[in-house]
Protein backbone atom coordinates (compact mmCIF):
# COMPACT_ATOMS: atom_id res chain seq x y z
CA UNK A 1 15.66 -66.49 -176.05
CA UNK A 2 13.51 -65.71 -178.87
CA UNK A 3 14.37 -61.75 -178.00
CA UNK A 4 17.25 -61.95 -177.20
CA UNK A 5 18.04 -63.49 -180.93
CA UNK A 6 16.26 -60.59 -182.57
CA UNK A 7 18.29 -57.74 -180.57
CA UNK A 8 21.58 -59.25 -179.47
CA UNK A 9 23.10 -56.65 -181.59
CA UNK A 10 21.40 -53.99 -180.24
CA UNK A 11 22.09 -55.43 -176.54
CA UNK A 12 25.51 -55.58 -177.94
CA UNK A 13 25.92 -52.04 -179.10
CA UNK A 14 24.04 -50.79 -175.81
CA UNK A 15 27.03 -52.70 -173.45
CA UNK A 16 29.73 -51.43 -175.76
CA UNK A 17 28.14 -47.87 -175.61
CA UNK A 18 27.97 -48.46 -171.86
CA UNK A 19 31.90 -49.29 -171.38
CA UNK A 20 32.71 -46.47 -173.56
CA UNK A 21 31.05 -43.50 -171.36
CA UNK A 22 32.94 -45.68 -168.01
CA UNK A 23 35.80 -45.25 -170.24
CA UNK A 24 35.28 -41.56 -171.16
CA UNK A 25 34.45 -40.90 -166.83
CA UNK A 26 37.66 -42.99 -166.01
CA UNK A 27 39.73 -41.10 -168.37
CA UNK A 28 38.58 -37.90 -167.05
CA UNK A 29 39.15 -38.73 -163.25
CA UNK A 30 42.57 -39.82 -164.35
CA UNK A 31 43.45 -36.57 -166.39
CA UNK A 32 42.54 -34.46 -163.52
CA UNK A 33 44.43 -36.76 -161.25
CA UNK A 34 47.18 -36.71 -163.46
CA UNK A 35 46.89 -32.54 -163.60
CA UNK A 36 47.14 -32.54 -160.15
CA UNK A 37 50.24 -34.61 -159.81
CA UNK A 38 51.77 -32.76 -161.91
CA UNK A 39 51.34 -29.63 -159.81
CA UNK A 40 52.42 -31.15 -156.87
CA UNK A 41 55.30 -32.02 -158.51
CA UNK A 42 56.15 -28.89 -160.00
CA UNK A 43 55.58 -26.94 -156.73
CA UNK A 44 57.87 -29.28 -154.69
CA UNK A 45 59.96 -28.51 -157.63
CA UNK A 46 59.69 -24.84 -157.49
CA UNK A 47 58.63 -24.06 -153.63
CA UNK A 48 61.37 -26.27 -152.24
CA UNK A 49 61.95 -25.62 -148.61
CA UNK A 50 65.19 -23.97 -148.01
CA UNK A 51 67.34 -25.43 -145.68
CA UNK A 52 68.50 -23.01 -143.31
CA UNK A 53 72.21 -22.76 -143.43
CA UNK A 54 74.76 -23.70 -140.37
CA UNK A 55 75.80 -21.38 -138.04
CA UNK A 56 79.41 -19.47 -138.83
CA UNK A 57 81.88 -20.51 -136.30
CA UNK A 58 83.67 -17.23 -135.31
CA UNK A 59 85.83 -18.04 -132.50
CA UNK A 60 89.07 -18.56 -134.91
CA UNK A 61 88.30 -14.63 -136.20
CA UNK A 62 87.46 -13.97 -132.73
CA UNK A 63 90.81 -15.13 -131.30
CA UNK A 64 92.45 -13.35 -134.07
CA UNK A 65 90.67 -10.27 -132.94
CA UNK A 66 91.32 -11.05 -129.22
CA UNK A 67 95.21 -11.43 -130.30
CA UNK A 68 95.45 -7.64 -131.90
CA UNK A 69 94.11 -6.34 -128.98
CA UNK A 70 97.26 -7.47 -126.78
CA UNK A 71 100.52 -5.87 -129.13
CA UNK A 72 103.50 -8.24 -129.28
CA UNK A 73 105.95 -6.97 -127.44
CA UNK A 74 109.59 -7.35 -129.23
CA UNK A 75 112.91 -7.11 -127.63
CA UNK A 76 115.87 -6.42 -130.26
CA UNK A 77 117.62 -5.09 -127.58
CA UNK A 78 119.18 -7.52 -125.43
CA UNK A 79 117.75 -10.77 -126.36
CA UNK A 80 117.79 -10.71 -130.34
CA UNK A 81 121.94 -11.55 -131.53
CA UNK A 82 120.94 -11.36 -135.06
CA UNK A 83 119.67 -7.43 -135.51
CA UNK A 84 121.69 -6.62 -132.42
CA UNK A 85 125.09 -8.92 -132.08
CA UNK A 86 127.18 -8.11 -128.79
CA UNK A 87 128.95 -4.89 -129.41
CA UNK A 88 133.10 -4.84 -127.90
CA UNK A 89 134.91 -1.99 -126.87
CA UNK A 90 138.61 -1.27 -127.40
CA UNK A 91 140.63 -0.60 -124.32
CA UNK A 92 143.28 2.18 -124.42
CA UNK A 93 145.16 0.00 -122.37
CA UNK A 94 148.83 -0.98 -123.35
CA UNK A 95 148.57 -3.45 -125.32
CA UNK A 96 144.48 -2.76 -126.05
CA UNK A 97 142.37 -5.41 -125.53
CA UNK A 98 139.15 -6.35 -126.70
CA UNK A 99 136.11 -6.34 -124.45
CA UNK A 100 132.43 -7.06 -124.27
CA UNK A 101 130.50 -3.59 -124.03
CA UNK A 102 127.59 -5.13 -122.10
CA UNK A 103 130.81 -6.06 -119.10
CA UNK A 104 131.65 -1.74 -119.28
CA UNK A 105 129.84 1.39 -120.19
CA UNK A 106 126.96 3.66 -119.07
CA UNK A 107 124.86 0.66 -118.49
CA UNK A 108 126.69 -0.97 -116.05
CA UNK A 109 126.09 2.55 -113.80
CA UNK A 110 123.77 3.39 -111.26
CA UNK A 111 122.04 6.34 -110.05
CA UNK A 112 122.26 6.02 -106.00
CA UNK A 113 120.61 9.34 -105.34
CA UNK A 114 118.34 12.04 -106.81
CA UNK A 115 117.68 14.92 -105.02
CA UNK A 116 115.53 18.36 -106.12
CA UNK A 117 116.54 21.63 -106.91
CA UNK A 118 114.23 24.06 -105.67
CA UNK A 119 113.68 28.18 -106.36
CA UNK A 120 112.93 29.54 -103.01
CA UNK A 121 111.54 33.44 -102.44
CA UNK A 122 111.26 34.31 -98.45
CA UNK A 123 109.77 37.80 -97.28
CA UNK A 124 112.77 38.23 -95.10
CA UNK A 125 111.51 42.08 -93.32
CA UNK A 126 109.53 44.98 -94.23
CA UNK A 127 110.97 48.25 -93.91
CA UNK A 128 108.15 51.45 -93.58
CA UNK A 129 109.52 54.46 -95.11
CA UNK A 130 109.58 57.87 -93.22
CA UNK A 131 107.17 58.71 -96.11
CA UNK A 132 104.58 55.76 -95.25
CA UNK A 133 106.03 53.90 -98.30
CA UNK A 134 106.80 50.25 -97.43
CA UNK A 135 109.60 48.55 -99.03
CA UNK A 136 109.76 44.79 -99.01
CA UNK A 137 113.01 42.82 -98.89
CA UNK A 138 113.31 39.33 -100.21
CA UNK A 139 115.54 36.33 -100.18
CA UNK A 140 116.23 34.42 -103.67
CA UNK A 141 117.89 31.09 -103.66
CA UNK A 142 118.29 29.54 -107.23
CA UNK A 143 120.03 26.18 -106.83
CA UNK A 144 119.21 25.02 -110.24
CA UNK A 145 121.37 28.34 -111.44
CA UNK A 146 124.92 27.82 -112.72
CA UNK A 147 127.48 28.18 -110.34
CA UNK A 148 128.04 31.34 -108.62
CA UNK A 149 124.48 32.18 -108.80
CA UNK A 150 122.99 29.79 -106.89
CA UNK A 151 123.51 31.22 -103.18
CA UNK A 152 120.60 33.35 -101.34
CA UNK A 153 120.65 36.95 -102.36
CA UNK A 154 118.45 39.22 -100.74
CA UNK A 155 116.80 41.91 -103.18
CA UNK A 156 114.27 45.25 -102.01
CA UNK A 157 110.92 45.66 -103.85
CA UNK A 158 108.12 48.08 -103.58
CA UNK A 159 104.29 46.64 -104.95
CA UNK A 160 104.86 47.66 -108.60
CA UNK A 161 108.71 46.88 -108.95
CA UNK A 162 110.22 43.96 -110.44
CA UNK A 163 113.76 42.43 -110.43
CA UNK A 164 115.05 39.31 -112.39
CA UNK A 165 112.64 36.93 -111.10
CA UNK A 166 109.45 38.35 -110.05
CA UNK A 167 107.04 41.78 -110.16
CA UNK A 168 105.53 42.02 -106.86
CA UNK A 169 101.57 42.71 -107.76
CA UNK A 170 99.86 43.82 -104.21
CA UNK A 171 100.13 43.49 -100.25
CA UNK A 172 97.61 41.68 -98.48
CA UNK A 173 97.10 42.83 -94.55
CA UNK A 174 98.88 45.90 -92.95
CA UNK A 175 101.52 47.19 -94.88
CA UNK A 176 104.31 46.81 -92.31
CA UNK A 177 103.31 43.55 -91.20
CA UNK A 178 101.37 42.01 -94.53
CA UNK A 179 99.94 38.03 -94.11
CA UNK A 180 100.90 37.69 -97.84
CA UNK A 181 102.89 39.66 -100.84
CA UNK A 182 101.46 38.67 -103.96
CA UNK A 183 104.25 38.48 -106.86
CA UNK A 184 104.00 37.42 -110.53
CA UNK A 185 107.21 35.04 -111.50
CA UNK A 186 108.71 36.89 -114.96
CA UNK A 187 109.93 33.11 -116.77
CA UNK A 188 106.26 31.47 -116.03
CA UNK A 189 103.88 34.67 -115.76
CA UNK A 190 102.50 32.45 -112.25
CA UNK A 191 101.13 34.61 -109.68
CA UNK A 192 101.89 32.91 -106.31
CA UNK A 193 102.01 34.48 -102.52
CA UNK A 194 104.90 34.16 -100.20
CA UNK A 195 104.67 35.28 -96.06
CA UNK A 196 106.96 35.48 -93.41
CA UNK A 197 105.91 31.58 -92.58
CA UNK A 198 105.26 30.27 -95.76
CA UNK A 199 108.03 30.52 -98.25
CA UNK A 200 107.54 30.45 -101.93
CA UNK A 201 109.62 27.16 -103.50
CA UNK A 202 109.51 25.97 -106.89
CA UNK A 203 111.19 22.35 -108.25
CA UNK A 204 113.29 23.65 -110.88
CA UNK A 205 116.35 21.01 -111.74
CA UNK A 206 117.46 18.22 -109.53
CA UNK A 207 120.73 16.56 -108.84
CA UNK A 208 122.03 13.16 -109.24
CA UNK A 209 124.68 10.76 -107.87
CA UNK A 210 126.08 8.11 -110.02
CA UNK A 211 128.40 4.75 -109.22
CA UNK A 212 130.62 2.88 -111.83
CA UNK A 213 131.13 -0.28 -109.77
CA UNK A 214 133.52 -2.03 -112.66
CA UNK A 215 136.33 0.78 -112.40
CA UNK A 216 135.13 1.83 -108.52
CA UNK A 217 133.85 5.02 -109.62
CA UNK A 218 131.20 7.24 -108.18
CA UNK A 219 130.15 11.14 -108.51
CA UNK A 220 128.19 13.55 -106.74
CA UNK A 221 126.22 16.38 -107.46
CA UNK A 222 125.94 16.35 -111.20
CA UNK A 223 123.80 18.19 -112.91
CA UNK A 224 123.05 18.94 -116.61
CA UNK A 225 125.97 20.17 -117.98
CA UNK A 226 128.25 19.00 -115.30
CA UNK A 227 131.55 17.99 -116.96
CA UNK A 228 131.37 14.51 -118.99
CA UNK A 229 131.75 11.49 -117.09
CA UNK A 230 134.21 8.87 -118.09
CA UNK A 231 133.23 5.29 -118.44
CA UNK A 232 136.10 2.86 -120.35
CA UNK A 233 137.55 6.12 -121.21
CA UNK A 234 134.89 7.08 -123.52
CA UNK A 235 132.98 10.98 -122.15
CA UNK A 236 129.44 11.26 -121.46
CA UNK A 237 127.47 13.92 -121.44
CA UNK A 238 124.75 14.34 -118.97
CA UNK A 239 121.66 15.58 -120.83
CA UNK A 240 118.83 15.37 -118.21
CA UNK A 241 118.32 14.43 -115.18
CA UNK A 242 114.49 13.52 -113.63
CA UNK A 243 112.96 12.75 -110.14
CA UNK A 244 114.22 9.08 -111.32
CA UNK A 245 116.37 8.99 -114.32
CA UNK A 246 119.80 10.35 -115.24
CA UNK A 247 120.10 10.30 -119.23
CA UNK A 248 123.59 10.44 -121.09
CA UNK A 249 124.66 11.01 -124.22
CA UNK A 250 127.61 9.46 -125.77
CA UNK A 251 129.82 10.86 -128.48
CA UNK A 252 127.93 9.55 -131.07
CA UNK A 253 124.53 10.82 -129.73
CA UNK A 254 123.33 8.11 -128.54
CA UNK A 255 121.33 8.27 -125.22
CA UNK A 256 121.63 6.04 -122.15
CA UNK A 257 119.05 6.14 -119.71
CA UNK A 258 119.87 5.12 -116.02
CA UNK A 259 116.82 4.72 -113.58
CA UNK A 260 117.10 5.47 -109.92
CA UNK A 261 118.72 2.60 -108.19
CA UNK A 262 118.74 0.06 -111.22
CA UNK A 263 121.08 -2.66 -110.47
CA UNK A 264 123.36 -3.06 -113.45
């Protein structure tokens, strides 16, 4: 006890000198746990994980796309009243009358029949020249012509000569019985090849046959620039004419087209 009289103090001063270098460990464990917090935290701060964003939904821009692909079709014809009201007609009737063009008119007519209009060229006989020179003669038919010229004629050509509708070029076989005559056709510049068996023809117009049920009408054999036909008493020119379509023109230019047996 006797020592521990004489050096408390120094016993003392050794404990507190103790708990100060615990103190100065412990502090520096904490500041480096501390340091490290810190950069955890700042990293979770800085590195945050990006969440990856939703997938775009496409299908309404997809539809939308779909959609342009298909065009609208529009009728403003016959359906629509408000770009197109229902056109009437005046009769020249006694007293006139009012009537509703879609019950009279070009498109209440039908085209019953169309038929072709061919060119034909036939090697109709060869004639041998007491010279040796042959001479060819050929028939022409022309039923697209205007009328007058639209029977067979029959024309004579030598190779070399040309008439009004063809040059003949060469003879193929014997001369005074040939398997083929080679001609060149003057309003195409087409070479083609015409026999005794094997006629030349050529599509060249065609002809049309039209019915008017609501006035009991019907014509036969037009052709472009047949006279005008008369529907409601209003003329119509006929302006072409296909393998399945008569087109007219009314007085104010405006065209009607009429397909091969359309009901009206």
């Amino acid at each position: 006890m006797e020592l521990l009289k004489k050096n408390y103090e120094k016993i003392l001063l050794g404990v507190v000198l103790i708990g100060l270098g615990v103190a100065v460990g412990f502090l520096l464990i904490k500041i480096n746990s501390e340091r490290q917090k810190i950069e955890e935290l700042a990293n979770s701060l800085v590195n945050r994980p990006v969440k990856p964003l939703n997938p775009l939904d496409l299908a309404p821009a997809e539809t939308s796309l779909k959609r342009l692909t298909t065009p609208a079709v529009l009728d403003f014809s016959r359906t629509n009243r408000i770009f197109n009201p229902m056109p009437w007609q005046q009769t020249r009737d006694n007293p006139p009358v009012l009537i509703l063009a879609s019950k009279s008119g070009p498109g209440l007519a039908t085209v019953t029949n169309v038929t072709p209009l061919f060119t034909t060229i036939t090697l109709d006989t060869v004639n041998v020249q007491s010279d040796g020179a042959a001479r060819y003669l050929f028939g022409i038919e022309k039923q697209a012509a205007p009328a007058g010229k639209r029977s067979k004629r029959q024309v004579g050509c030598s190779v070399g000569e040309k008439n009004d509708t063809f040059q003949l070029l060469s003879v193929n076989g014997p001369r005074e019985n040939p398997t083929n005559v080679v001609f060149l056709l003057l309003d195409t510049l087409e070479t083609n090849n015409v026999s005794k068996d094997a006629p030349f023809k050529r599509v060249d117009g065609y002809k049309a046959s039209i019915r008017y049920d609501p006035e009991r009408k019907a014509w036969h054999d037009q052709r472009v620039g047949s006279p005008p036909l008369k529907f409601n008493d209003e003329e119509y020119k006929i302006v072409g004419i296909s393998s399945n379509e008569v087109i007219l023109m009314s007085p104010n230019q405006k065209k009607w087209p009429i397909k091969l047996n359309s009901a009206p």
